[in-house]
C-alpha atoms as a PDB file:
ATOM      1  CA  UNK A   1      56.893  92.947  91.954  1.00  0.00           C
ATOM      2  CA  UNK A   2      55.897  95.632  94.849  1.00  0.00           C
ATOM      3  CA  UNK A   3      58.429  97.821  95.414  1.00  0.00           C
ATOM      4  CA  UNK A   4      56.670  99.015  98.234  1.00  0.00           C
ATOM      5  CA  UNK A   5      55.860 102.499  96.665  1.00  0.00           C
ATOM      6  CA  UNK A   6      51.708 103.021  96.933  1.00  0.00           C
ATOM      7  CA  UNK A   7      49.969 103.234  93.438  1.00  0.00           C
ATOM      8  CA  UNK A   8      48.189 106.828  92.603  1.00  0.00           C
ATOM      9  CA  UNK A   9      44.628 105.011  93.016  1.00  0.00           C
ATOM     10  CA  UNK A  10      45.898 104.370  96.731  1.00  0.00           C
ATOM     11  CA  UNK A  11      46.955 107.754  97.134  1.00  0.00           C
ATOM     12  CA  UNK A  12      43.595 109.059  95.724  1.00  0.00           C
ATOM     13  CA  UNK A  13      41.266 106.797  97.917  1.00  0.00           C
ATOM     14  CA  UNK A  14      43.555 107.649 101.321  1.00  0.00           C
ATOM     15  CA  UNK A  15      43.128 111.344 100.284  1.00  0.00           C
ATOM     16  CA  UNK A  16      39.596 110.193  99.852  1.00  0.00           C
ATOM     17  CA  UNK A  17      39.291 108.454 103.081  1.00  0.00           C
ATOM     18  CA  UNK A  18      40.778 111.246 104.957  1.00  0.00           C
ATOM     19  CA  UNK A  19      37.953 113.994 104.113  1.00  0.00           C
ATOM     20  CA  UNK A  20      35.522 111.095 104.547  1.00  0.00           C
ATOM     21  CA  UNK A  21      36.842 110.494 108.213  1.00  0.00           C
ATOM     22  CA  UNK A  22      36.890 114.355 109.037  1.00  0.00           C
ATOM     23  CA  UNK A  23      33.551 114.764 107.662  1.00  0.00           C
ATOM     24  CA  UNK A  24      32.095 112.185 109.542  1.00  0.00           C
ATOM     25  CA  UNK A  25      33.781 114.054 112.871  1.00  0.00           C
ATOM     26  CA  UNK A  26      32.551 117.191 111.885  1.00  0.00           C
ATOM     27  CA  UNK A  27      28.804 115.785 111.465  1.00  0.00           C
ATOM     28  CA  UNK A  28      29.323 114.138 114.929  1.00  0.00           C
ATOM     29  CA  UNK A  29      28.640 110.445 113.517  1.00  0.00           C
ATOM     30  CA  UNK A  30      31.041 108.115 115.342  1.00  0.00           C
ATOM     31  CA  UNK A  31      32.374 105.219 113.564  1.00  0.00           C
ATOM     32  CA  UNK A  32      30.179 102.513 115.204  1.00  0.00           C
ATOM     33  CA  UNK A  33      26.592 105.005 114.104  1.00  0.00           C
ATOM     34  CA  UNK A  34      28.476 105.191 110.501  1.00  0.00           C
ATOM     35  CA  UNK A  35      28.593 101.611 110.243  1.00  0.00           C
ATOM     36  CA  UNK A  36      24.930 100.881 111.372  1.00  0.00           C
ATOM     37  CA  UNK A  37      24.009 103.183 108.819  1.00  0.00           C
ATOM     38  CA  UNK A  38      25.444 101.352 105.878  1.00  0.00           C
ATOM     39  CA  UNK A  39      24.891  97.836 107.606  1.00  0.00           C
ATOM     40  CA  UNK A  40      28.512  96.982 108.056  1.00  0.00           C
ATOM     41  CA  UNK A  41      30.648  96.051 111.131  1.00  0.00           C
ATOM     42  CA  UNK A  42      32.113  99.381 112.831  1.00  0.00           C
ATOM     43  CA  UNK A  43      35.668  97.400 112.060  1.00  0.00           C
ATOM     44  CA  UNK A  44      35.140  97.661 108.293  1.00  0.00           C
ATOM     45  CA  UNK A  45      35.042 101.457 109.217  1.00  0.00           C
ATOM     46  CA  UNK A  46      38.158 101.542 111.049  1.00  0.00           C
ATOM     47  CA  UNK A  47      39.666  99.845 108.510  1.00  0.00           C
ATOM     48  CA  UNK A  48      38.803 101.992 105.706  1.00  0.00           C
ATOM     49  CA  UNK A  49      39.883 104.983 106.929  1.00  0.00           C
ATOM     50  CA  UNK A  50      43.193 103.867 108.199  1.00  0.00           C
ATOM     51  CA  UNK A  51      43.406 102.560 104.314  1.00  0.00           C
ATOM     52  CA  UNK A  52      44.045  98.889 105.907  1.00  0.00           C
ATOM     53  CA  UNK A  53      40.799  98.195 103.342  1.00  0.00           C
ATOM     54  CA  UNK A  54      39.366  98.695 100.670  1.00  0.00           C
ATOM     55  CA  UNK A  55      35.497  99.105 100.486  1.00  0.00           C
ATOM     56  CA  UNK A  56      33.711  98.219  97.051  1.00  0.00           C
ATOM     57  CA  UNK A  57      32.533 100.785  94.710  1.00  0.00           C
ATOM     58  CA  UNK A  58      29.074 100.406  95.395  1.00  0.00           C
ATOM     59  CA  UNK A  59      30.133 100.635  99.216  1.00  0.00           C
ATOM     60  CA  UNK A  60      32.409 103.647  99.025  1.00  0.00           C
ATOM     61  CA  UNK A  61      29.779 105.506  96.797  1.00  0.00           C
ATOM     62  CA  UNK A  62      27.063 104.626  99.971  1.00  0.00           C
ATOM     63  CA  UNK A  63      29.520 105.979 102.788  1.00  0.00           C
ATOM     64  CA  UNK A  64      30.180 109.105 101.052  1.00  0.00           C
ATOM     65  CA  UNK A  65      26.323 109.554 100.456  1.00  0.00           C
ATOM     66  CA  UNK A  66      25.892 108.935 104.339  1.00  0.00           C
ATOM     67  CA  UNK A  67      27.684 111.815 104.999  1.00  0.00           C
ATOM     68  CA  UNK A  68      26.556 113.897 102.359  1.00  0.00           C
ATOM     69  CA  UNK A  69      29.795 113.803  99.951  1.00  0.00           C
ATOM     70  CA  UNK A  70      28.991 113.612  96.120  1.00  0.00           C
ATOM     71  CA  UNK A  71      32.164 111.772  94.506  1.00  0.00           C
ATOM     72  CA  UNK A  72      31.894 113.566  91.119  1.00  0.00           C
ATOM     73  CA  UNK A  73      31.645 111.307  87.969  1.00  0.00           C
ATOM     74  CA  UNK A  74      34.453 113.120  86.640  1.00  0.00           C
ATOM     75  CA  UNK A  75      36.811 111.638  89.052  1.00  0.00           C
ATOM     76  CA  UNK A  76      36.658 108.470  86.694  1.00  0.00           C
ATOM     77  CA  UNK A  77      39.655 108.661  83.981  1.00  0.00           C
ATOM     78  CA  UNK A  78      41.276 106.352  81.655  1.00  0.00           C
ATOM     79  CA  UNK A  79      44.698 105.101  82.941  1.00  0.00           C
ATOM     80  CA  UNK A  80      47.566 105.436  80.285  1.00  0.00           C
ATOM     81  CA  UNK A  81      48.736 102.321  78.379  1.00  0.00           C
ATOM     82  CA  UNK A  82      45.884 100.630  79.904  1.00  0.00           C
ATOM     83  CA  UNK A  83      43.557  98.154  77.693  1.00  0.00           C
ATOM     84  CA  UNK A  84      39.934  99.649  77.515  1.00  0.00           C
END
């Protein structure tokens, strides 16, 4: 059942998103050159960083690359009372 409260992954990726967006203002790239880059349609972008999508792993690893972002490794945790 949702109770409409967001999940701390959701919270983490929009935090996420957020530097991701002002990064990519700060380098100048607008969201239509971002989404050449990485081969996707400049909507996938606008919806990522309104958090209105989520991109794959692979995908969100390539976009941070693009704007020269390293998402540390040691981001990655185990999630309490979860099966391994």
């Amino acid at each position: 059942m949702n109770t409409g409260r967001a999940h701390d992954w959701q919270i983490s990726y929009m935090s996420l998103a957020g530097m991701l967006s002002r990064r990519r203002g700060e380098l100048g790239i607008s969201q239509d050159g971002l989404a050449t880059a990485l081969r996707v349609g400049r909507r996938s972008v606008q919806r990522w960083e309104a958090g209105d999508a989520y991109p794959s792993g692979l995908r969100l690893f390539q976009w941070a690359a693009q704007l020269g972002v390293q998402i540390a490794p040691q981001m990655a945790h185990p999630v309490p009372g979860r099966a391994a």
